[in-house]
Protein backbone atom coordinates (compact mmCIF):
# COMPACT_ATOMS: atom_id res chain seq x y z
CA UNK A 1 -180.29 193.42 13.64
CA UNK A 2 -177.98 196.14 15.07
CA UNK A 3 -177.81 199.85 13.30
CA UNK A 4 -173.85 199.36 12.40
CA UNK A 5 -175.25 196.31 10.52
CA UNK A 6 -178.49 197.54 8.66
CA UNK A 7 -175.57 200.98 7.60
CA UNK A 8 -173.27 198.27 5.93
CA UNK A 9 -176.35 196.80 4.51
CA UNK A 10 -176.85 200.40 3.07
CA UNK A 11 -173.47 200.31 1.86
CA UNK A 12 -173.65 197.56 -0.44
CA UNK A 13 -177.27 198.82 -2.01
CA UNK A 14 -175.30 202.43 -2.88
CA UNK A 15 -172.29 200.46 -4.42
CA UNK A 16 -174.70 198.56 -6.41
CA UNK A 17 -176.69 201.56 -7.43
CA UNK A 18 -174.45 202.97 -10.31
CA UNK A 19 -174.43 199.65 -11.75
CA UNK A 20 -178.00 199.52 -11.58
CA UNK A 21 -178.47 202.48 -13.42
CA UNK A 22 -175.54 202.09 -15.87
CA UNK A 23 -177.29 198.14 -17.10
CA UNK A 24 -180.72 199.41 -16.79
CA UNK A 25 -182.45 198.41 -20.14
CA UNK A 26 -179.45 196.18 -21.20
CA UNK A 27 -179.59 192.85 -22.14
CA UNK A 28 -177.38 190.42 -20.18
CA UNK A 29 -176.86 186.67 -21.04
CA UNK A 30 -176.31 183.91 -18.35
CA UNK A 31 -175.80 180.60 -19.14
CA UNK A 32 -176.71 178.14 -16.36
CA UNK A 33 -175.14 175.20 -16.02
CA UNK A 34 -172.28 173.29 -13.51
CA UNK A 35 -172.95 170.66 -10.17
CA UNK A 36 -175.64 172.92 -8.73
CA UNK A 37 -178.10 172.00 -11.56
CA UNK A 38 -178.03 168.80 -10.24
CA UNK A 39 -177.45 168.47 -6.49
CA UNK A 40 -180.79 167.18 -4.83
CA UNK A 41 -180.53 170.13 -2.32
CA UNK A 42 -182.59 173.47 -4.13
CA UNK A 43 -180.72 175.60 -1.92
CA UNK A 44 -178.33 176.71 -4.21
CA UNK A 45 -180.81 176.36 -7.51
CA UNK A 46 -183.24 178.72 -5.63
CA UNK A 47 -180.06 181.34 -4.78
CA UNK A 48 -179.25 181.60 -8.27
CA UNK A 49 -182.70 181.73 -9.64
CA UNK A 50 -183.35 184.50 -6.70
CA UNK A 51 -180.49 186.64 -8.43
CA UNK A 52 -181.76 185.75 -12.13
CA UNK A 53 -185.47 187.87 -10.38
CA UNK A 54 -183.18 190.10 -9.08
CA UNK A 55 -181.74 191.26 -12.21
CA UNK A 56 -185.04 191.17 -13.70
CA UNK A 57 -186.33 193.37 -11.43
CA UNK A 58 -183.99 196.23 -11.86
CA UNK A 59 -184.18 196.55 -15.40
CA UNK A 60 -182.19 193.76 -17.48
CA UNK A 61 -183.07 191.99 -20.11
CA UNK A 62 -181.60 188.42 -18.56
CA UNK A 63 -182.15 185.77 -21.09
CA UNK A 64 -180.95 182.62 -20.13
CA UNK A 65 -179.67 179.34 -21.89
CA UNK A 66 -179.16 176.17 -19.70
CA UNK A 67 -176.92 173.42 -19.80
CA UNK A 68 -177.85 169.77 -18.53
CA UNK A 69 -175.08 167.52 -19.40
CA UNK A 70 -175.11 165.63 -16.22
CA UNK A 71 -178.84 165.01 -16.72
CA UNK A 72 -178.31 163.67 -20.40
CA UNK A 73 -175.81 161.50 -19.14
CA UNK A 74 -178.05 159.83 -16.68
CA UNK A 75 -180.70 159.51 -19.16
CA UNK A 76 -178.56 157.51 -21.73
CA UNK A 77 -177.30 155.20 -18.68
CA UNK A 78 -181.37 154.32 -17.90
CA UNK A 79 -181.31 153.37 -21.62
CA UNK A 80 -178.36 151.34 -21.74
CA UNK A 81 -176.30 154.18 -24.23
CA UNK A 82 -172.56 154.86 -23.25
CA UNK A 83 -171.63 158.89 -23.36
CA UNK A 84 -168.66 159.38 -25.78
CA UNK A 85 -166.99 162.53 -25.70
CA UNK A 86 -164.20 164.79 -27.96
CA UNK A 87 -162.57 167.32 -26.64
CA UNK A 88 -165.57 168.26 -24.36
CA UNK A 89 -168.10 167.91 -26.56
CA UNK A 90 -170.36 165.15 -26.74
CA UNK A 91 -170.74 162.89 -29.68
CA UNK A 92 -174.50 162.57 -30.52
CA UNK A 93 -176.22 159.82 -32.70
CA UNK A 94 -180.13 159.53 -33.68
CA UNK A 95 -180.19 157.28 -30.58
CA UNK A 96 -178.67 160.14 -28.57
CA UNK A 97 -180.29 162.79 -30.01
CA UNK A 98 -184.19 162.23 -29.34
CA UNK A 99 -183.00 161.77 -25.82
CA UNK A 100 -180.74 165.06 -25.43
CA UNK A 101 -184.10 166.80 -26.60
CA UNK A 102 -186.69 165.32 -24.62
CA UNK A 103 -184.00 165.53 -21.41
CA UNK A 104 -183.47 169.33 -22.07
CA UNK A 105 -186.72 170.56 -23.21
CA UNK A 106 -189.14 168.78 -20.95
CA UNK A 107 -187.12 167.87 -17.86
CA UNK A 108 -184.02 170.15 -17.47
CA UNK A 109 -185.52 173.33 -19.37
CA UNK A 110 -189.36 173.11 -17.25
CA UNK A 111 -186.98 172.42 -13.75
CA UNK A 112 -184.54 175.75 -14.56
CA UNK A 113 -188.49 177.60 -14.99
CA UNK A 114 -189.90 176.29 -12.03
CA UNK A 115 -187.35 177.33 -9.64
CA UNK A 116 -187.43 180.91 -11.47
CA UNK A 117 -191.18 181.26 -11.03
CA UNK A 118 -190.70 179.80 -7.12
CA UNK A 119 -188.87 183.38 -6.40
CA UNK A 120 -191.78 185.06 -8.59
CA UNK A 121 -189.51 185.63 -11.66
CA UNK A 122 -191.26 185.54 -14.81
CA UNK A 123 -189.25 182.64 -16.63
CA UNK A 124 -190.70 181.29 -20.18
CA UNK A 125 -189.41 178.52 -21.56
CA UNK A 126 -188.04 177.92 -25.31
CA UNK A 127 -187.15 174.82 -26.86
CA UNK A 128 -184.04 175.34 -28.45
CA UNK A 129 -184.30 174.18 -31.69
CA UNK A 130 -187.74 176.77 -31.92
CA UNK A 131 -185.44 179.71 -32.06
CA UNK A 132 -181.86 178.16 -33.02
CA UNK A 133 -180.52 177.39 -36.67
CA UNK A 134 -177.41 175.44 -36.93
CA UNK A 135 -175.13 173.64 -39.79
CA UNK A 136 -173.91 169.80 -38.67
CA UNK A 137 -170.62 170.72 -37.00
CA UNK A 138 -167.67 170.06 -38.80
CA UNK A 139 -164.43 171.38 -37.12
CA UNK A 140 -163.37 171.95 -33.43
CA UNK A 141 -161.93 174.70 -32.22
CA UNK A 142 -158.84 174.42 -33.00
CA UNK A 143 -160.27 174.09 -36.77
CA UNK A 144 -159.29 170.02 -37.27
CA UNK A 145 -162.40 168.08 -38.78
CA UNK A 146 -164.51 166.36 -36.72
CA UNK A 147 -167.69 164.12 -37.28
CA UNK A 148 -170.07 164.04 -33.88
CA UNK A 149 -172.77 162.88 -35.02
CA UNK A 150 -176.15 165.08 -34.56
CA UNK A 151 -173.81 168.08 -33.13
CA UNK A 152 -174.70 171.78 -34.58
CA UNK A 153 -172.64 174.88 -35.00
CA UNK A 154 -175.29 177.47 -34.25
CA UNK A 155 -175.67 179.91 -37.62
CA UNK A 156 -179.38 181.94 -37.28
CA UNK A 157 -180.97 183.16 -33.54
CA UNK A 158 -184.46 184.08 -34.26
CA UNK A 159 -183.57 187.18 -32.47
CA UNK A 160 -187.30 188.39 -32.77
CA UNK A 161 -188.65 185.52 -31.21
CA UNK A 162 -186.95 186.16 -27.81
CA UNK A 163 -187.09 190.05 -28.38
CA UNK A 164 -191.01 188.91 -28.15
CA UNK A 165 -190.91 187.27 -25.04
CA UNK A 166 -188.32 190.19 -23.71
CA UNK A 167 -190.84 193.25 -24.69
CA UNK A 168 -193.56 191.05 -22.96
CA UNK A 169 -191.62 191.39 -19.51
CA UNK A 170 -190.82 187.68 -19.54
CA UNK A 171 -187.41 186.01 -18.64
CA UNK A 172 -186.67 183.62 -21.98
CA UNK A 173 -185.11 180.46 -20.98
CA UNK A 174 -183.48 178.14 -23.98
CA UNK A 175 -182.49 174.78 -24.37
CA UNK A 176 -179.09 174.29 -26.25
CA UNK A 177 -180.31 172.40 -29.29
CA UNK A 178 -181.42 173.47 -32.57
CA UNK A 179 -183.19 173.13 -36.08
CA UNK A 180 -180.68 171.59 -38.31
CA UNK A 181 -181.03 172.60 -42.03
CA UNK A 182 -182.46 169.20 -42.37
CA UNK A 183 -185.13 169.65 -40.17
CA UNK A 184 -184.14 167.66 -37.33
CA UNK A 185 -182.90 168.49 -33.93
CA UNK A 186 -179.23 169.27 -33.42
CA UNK A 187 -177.18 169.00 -29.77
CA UNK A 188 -175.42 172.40 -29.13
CA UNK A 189 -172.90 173.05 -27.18
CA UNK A 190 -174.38 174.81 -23.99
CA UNK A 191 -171.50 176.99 -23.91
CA UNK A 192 -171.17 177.80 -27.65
CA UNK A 193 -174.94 178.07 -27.85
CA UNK A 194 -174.52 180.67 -24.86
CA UNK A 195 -172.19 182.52 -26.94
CA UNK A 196 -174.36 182.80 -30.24
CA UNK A 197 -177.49 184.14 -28.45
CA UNK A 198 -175.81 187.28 -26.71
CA UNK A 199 -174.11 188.31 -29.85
CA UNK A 200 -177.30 188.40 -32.01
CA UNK A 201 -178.69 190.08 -28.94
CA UNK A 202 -175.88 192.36 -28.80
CA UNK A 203 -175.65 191.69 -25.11
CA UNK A 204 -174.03 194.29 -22.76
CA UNK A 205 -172.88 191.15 -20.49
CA UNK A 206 -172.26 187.24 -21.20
CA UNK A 207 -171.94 185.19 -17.88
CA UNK A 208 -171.07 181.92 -17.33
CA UNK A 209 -171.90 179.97 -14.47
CA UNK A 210 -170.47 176.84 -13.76
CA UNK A 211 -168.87 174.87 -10.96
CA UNK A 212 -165.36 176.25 -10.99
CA UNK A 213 -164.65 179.73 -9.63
CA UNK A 214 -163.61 180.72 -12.63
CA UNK A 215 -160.26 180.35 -15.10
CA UNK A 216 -157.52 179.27 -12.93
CA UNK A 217 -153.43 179.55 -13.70
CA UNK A 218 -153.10 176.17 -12.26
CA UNK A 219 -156.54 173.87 -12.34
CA UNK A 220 -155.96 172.45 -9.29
CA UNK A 221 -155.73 175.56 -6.94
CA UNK A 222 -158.96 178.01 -6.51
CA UNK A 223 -156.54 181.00 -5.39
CA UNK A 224 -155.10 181.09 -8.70
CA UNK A 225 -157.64 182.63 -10.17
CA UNK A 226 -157.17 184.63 -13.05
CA UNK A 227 -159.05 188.27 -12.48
CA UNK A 228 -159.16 189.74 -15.58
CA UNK A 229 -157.95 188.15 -19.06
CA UNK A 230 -157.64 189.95 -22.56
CA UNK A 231 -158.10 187.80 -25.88
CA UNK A 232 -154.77 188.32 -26.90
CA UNK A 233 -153.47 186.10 -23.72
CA UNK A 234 -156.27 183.04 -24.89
CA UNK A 235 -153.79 181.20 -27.33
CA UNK A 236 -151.01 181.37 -25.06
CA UNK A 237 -153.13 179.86 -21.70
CA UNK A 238 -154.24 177.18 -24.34
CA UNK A 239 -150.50 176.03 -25.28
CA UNK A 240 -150.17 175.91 -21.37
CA UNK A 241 -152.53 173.83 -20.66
CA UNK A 242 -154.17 176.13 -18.53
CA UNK A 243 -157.33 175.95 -20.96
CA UNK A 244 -157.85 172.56 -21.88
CA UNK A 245 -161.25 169.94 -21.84
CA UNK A 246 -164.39 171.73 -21.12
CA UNK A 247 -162.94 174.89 -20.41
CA UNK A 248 -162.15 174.78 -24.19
CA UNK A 249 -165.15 175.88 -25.90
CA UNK A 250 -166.44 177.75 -23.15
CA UNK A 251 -163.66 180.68 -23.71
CA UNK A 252 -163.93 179.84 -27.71
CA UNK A 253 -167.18 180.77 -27.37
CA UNK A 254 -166.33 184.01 -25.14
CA UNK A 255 -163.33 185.40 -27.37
CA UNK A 256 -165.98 185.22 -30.36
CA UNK A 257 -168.88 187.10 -28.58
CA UNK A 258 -166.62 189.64 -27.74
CA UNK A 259 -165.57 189.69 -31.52
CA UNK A 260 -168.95 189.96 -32.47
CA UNK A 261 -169.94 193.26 -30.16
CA UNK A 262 -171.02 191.92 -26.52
CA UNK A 263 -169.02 193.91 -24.15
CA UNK A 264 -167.96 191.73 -21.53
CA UNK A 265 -168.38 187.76 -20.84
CA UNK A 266 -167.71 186.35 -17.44
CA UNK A 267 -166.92 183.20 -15.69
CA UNK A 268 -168.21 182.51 -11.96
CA UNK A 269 -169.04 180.00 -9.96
CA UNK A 270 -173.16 178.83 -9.26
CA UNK A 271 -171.93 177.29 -6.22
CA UNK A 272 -171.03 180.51 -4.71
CA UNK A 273 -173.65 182.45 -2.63
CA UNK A 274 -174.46 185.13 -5.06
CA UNK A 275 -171.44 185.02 -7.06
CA UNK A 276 -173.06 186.60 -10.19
CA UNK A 277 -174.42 189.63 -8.32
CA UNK A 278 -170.93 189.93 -7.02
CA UNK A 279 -169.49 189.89 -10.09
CA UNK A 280 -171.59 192.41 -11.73
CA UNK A 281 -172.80 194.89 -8.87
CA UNK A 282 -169.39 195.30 -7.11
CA UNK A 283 -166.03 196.90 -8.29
CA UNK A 284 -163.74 193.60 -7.30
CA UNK A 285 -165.91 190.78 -8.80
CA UNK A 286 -165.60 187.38 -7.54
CA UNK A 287 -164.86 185.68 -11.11
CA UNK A 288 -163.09 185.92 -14.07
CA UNK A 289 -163.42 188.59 -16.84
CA UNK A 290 -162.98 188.31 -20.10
CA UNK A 291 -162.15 191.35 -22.16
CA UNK A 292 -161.05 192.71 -25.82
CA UNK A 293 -157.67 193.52 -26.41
């Protein structure tokens, strides 16, 4: 390696550095989920996880909660169920249910750990519904009633429970179902569950990562991506069209942790090498950001 390219090297360490020391001691949120959870290739699993350590080990609190629709879906086509879906969120019955738990907590949620502790993070897994309340869900977001079955609106984080783990120096990593108040386990959206955790955490930072670069002005181009969006512009995109299916409670989710005192939430793509030390260690950013106002 030549000297002009160890100085840019340099460069990008010193841009990073005020960052560093501004989220030192903060507690950031990431919720992992898109393609790359489920592409046979590690390569990209093993980037992410490698910038999960990273964050770690300057000084943030990273908890993370993990998706693992694609996982769930292949799990209920080995047992002859059919995936039904409303508005991007799946419809869950006690058939559904016991295998959205065991898919989560002992395949998908032990597989996000592993590839944590492969790049010597220090990853602990939590079964959702261990420190997640929830209600049966009973509107969408748009507020019209809705009936899905064993699907939970999130309403209590045991907040001490993953301060524990957090003051212990270990990375908590949840599965997006909880307790319901009748006992049994609930499916939560990944995105929505996301959402709940980093405002009882007060989180400094909410990040999504998915497989889309991050909101787009037209869906079907990748330059179109929108930089930085304020709340106030949400409803608008949403009449558009511009936010619509799955896209739908992930920003629901965003506008209300921002409501509810995290600072920022952003969108980037897992695909992308790096994308969410990009997007938090460089003044451009690579995603999109979602902001008060």
């Amino acid at each position: 390696m030549d000297v002009p390219e160890l100085i840019a090297k340099a460069r990008v360490l010193l841009e990073a550095l005020p960052y560093i020391q501004s989220f030192r001691g903060s507690t950031f949120v990431v919720k992992y989920g898109g393609s790359f959870m489920d592409d046979p290739d590690p390569t990209v699993r093993l980037r992410v996880a490698g910038d999960l350590a990273f964050l770690a080990a300057v000084g943030i609190n990273v908890v993370v909660v993990h998706g693992g629709g694609k996982a769930i879906s292949k799990a209920m086509d080995a047992a002859g169920l059919q995936p039904n879906f409303i508005n991007g969120l799946r419809v869950t019955d006690e058939a559904t249910i016991a295998i959205v738990k065991r898919t989560l907590d002992e395949c998908v949620n032990k597989d996000v750990c592993d590839t944590i502790l492969s790049v010597k993070g220090r990853p602990v897994g939590l079964p959702g519904d261990s420190v997640l309340v929830c209600e049966k869900l009973a509107v969408d977001d748009d507020g019209r009633p809705c009936d899905l079955g064993y699907v939970g609106d999130v309403t209590e984080v045991k907040v001490k429970l993953i301060k524990k783990e957090i003051a212990e120096g270990s990375m908590p990593v949840i599965s997006p179902v909880a307790e319901g108040l009748d006992g049994k386990p609930y499916n939560i959206n990944a995105d929505t569950a996301a959402g709940r955790v980093a405002s009882a955490l007060r989180a400094r930072r909410l990040v999504y990562m998915s497989d889309v670069p991050g909101l787009l002005s037209d869906p079907q181009d990748p330059a179109s991506l929108i930089s930085t969006l304020k709340t106030s512009e949400i409803e608008g995109l949403k009449k558009k069209g511009v936010i619509d299916k799955g896209m739908r409670p992930k920003v629901a989710s965003a506008a209300r942790a921002l409501e509810e005192g995290v600072q920022r939430v952003h969108f980037v793509d897992g695909r992308m090498p790096h994308s969410l030390l990009l997007e938090i260690f460089t003044d451009r950013g690579v995603g999109t950001e979602i902001v008060q106002g």
